[in-house]
Protein backbone atom coordinates (compact mmCIF):
# COMPACT_ATOMS: atom_id res chain seq x y z
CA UNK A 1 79.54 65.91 9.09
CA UNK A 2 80.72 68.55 6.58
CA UNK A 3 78.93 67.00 3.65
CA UNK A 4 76.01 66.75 5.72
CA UNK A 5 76.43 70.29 6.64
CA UNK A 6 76.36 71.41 2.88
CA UNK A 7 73.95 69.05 1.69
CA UNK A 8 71.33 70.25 4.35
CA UNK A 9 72.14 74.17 4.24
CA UNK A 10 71.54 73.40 0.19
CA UNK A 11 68.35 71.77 0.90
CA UNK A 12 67.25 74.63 3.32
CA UNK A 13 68.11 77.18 0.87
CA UNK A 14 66.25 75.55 -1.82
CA UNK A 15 63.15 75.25 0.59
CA UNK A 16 63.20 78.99 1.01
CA UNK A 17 62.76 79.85 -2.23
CA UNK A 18 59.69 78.30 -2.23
CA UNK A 19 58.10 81.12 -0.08
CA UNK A 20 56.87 84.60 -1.49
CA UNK A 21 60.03 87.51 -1.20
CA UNK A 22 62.48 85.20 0.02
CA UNK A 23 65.71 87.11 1.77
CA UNK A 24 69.39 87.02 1.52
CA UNK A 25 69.51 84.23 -1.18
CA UNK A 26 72.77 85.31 -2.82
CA UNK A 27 74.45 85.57 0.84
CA UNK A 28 73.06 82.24 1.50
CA UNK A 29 74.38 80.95 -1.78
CA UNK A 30 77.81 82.41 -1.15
CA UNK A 31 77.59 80.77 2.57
CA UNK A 32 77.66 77.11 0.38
CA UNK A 33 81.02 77.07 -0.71
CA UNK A 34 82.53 78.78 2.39
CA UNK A 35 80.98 75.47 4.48
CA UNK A 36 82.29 72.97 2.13
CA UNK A 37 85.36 74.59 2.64
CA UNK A 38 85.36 74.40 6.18
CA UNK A 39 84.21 71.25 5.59
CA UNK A 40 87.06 70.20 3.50
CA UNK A 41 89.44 71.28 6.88
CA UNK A 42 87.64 69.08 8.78
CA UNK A 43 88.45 65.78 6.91
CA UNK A 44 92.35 67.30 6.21
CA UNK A 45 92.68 69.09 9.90
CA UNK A 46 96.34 68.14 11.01
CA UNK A 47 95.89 68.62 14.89
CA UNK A 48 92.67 68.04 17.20
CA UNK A 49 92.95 71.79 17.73
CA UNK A 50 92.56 72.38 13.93
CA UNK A 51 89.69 69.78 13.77
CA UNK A 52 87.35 71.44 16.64
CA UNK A 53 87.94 74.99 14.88
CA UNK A 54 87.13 73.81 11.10
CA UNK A 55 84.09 72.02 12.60
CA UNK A 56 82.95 75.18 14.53
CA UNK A 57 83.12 77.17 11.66
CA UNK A 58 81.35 74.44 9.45
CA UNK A 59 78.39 75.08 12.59
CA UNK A 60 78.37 78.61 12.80
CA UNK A 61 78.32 78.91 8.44
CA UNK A 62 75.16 76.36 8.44
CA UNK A 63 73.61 78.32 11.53
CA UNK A 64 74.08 81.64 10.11
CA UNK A 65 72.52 80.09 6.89
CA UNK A 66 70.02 79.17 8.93
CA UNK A 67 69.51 82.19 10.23
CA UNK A 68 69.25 83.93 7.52
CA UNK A 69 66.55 82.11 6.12
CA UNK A 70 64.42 82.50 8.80
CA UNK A 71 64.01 86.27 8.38
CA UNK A 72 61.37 87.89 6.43
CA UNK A 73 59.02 84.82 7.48
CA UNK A 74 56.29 85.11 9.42
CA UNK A 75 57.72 82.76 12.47
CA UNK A 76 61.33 82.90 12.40
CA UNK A 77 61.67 81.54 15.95
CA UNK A 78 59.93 78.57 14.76
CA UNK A 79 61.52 78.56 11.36
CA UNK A 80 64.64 78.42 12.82
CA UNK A 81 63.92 76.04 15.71
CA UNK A 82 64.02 73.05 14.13
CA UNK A 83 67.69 73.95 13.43
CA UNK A 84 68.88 74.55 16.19
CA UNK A 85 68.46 71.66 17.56
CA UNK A 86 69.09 69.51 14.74
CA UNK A 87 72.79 70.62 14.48
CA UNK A 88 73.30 70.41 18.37
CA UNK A 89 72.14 66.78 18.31
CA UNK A 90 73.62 65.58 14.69
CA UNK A 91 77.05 66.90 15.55
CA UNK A 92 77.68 65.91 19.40
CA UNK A 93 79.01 62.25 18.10
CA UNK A 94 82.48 64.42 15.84
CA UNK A 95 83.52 66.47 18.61
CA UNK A 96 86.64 65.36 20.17
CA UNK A 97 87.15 67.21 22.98
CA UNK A 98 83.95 68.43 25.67
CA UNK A 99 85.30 72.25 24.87
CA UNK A 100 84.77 71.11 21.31
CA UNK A 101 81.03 70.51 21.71
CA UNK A 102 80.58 73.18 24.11
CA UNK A 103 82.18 75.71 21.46
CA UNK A 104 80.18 74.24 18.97
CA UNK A 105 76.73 74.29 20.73
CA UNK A 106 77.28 77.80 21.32
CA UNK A 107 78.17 78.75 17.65
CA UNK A 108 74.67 77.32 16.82
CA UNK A 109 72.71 79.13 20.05
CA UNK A 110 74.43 82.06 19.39
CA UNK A 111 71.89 82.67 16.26
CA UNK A 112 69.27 81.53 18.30
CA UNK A 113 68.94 84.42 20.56
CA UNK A 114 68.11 86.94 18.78
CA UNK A 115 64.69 85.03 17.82
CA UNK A 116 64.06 84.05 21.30
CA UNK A 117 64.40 87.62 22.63
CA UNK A 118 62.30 89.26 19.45
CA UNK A 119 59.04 91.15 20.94
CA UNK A 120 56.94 90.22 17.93
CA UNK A 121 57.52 86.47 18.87
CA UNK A 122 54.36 85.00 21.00
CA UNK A 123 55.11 84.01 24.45
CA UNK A 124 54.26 80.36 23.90
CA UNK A 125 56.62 80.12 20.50
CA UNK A 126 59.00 81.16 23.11
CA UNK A 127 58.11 79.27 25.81
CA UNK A 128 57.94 75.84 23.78
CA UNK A 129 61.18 76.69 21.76
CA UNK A 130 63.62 77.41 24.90
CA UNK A 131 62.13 74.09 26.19
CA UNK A 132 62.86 72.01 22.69
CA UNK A 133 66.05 74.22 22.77
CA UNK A 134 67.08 72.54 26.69
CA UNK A 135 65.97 69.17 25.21
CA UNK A 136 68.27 69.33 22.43
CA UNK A 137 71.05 70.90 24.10
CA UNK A 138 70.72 67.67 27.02
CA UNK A 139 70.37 64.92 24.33
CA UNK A 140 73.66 66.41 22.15
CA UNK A 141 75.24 66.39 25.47
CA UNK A 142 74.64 62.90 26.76
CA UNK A 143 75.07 61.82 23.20
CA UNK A 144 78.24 62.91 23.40
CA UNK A 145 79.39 61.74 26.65
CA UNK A 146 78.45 57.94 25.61
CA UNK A 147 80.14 58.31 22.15
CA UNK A 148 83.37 59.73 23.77
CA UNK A 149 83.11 56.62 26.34
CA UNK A 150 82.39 54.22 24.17
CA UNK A 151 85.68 55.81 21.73
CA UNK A 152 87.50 55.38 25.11
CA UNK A 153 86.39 51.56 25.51
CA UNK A 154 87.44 50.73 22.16
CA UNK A 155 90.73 52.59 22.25
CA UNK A 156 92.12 50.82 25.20
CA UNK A 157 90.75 47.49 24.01
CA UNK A 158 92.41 48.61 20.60
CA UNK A 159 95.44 49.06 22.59
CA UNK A 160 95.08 45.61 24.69
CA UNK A 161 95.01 43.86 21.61
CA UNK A 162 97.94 45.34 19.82
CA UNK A 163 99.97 45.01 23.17
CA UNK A 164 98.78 40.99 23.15
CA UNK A 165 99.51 40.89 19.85
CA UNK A 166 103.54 41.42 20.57
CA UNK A 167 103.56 40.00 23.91
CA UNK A 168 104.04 37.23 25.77
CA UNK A 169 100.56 36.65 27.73
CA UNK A 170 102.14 35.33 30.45
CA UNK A 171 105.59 36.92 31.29
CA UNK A 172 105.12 40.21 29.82
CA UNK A 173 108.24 39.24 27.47
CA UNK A 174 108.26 40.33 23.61
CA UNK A 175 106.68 37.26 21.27
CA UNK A 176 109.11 35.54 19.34
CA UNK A 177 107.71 37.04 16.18
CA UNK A 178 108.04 40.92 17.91
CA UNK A 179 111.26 39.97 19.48
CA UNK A 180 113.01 38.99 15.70
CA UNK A 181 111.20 41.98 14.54
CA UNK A 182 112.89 44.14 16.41
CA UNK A 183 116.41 42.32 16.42
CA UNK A 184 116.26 42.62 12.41
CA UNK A 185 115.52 46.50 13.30
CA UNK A 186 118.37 46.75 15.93
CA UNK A 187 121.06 45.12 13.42
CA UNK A 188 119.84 47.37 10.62
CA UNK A 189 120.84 49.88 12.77
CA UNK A 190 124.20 48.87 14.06
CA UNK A 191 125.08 48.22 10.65
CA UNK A 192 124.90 50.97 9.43
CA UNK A 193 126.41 52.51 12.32
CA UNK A 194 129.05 50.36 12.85
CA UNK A 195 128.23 50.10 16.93
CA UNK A 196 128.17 46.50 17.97
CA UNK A 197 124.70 44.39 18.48
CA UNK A 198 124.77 41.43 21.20
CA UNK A 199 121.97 38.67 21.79
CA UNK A 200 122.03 36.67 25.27
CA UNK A 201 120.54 33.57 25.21
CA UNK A 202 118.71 32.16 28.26
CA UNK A 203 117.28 28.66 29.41
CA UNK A 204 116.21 27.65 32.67
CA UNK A 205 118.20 24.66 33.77
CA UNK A 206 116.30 21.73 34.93
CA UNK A 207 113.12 23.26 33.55
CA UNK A 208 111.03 19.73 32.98
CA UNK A 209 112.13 18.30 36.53
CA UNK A 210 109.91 21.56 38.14
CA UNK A 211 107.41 21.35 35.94
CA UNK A 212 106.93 17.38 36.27
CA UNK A 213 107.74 17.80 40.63
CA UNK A 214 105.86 20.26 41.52
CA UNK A 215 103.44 21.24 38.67
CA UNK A 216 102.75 23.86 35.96
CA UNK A 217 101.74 26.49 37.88
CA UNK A 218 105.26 26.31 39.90
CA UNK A 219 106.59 26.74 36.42
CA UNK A 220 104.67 29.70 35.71
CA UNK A 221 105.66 31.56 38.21
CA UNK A 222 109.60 31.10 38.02
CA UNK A 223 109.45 32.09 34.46
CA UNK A 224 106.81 35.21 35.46
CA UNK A 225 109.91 35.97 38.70
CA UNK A 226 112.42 35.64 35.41
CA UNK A 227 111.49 37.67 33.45
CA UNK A 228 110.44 40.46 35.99
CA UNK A 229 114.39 40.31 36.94
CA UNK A 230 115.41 40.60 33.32
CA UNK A 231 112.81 43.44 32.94
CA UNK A 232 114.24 45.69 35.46
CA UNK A 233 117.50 44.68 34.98
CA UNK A 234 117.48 46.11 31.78
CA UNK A 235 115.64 48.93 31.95
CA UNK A 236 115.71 50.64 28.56
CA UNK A 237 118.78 49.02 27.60
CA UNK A 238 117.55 45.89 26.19
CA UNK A 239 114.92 43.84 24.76
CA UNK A 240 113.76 40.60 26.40
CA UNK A 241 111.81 38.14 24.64
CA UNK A 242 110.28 34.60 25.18
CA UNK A 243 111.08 32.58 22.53
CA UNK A 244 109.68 29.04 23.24
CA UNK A 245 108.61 27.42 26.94
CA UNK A 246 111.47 28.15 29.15
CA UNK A 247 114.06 29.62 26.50
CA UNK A 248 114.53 33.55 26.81
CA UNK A 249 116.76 35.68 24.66
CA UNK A 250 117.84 39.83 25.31
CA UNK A 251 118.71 41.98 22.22
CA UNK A 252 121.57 44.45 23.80
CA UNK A 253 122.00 46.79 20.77
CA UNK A 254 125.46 48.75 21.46
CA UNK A 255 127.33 46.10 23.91
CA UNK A 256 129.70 43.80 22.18
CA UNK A 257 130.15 40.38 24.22
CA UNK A 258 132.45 40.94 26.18
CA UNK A 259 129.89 43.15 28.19
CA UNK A 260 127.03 41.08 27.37
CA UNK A 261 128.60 38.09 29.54
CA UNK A 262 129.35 40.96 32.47
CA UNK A 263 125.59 41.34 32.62
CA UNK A 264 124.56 37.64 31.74
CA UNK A 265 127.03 36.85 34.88
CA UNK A 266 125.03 39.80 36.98
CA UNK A 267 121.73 38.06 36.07
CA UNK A 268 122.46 34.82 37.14
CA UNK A 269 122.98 36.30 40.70
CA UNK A 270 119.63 38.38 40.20
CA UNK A 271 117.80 35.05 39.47
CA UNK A 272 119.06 33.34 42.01
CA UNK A 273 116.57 35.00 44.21
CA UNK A 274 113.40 34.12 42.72
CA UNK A 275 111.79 31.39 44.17
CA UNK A 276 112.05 28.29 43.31
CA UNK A 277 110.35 25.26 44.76
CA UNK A 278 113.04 22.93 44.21
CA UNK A 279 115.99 25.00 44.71
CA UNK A 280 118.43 28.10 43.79
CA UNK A 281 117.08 29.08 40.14
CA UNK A 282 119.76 28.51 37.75
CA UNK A 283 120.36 29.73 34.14
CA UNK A 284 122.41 28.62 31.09
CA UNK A 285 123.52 31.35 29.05
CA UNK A 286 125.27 32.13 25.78
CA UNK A 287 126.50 35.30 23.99
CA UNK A 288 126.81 35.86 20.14
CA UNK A 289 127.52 39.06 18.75
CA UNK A 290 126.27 40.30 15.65
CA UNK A 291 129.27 40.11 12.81
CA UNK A 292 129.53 41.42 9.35
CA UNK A 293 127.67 39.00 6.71
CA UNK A 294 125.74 37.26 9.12
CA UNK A 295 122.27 37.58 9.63
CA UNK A 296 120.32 38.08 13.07
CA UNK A 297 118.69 34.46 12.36
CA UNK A 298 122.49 33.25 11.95
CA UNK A 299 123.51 35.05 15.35
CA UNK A 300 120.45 33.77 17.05
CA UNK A 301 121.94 29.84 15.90
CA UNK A 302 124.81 30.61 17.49
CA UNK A 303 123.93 32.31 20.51
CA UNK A 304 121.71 29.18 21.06
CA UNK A 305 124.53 27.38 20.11
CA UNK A 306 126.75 28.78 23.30
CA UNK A 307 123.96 27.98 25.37
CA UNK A 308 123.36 24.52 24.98
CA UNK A 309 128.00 24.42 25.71
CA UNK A 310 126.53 26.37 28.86
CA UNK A 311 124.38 22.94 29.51
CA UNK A 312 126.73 20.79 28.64
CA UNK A 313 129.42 22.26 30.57
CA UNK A 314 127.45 21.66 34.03
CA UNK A 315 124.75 24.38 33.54
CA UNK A 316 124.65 27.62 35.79
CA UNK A 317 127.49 29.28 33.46
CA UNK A 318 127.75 31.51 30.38
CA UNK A 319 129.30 30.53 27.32
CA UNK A 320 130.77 32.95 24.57
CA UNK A 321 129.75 32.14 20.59
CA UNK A 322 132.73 30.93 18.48
């Protein structure tokens, strides 16, 4: 937009001085270097608010320009027509905001005025130009309103992506990839501030029987009910993520373990009320805390670890890492 803006006021300018006794040159040469500065603020504008006002002063510079070279000629209404609606239409796709590209249309009308309510213009210059004028003004508009949709469109899909991206599809849980991502972030964290960093390890006991009884979709939904309890369970104090079929684990940055089996032992009475086709839904559990030289892949081993003594010892039970 702003090179546009300098490129075309240069081209104008040049134009003009192609006609006998043209006016204002010097102003209009002095006008350059004020728009590509404007147009500089554009590209380096730190806030949206600093963005619509460099671009409305890139506008009103190239208007004025405009503006000025339409005086002295012998139709400056029609000189400057083709102007005014040029800018209106090239600019409504940069605009951010609707106030943006109503500030800015009016910043380029502004200058058109004056022409539109000069005596020595004829009545059909006038007549013709406030109707190219409406035109314009209509098209910018709608031209906006389907840029800023489409923006819209591919922001949220942007944003559907990038959440599928980190996310299970099909509980909502963190991906195994996301969830170790953040665990490597939590432990950086707690080791450098000393506070202790827990992972809870979760499998859903007799998994294969449901699946193999009473189909895949039964499945589904017991580990969609699961992981709805261990969502709201946790709140903001955790991270849950699927790591593989039926095996979830919860990052508890700031509990040691003796807390994480408090709330492993709340969840298994939690779970116990999602339904369950073939019975109470049960859970084997185990706790490792995060200890000095090891590594959150290392804690993860032995977290797993306790779980699979959780199995072993009769299922429905949490077991404490060694």
């Amino acid at each position: 937009m702003g090179v546009t803006a300098v490129l075309g006021s240069a081209a104008a300018l040049l134009a003009r001085l192609l006609i006998p006794t043209p006016e204002y040159v010097w102003l209009r040469v002095l006008l350059l270097p004020l728009t590509a500065l404007f147009a500089y603020l554009i590209v380096r504008a730190p806030s949206v608010r600093a963005y619509g006002a460099a671009c409305m002063a890139t506008i009103a510079t190239v208007s004025l320009n405009s503006y000025l070279g339409a005086l002295g000629t012998d139709r400056p209404l029609m000189y400057f027509l083709p102007a005014a609606a040029i800018i209106v239409l090239s600019t409504s796709f940069f605009w951010i905001t609707l106030g943006q590209w109503v500030g800015g249309a009016l910043a380029c009308y502004a200058l058109f005025l004056p022409f539109v309510v000069d005596h020595t213009a004829s009545r059909a210059d006038t007549v013709f130009s406030l109707l190219y004028a409406a035109m314009a003004l209509v098209t910018g508009f709608v031209s906006h309103l389907r840029i800023q949709d489409y923006q819209r469109r591919a922001f949220d899909q942007e944003c559907r992506l990038a959440k599928l991206s980190v996310t299970d599809t099909l509980t909502g849980a963190l991906s195994r990839a996301e969830f170790l991502h953040q665990a490597e972030e939590a432990a950086s964290e707690a080791r450098a501030s000393g506070a202790p960093l827990t992972l809870l390890y979760l499998d859903i006991d007799h998994f294969k029987r449901l699946n193999d009884s009473h189909g895949h979709a039964a499945g589904d939904a017991v580990l969609r009910g699961l992981s709805d309890v261990l969502h709201q369970a946790l709140r903001d104090s955790g991270a849950v993520g699927r790591l593989g079929g039926e095996e979830f684990c919860v990052l508890l940055p700031g509990q040691d373990e003796e807390q994480a089996r408090t709330l492993a032992d709340r969840l298994r009475i939690l779970l116990a009320a999602v339904p369950r086709p073939d019975g109470r839904l049960t859970v084997s559990a185990g706790v490792a805390g995060l200890r000095d030289g090891q590594s959150v892949a290392q804690t993860l081993h032995r977290a797993d670890l306790a779980m699979l003594k959780a199995k072993q010892s009769g299922r429905d039970t949490v077991c404490v890492a060694g």
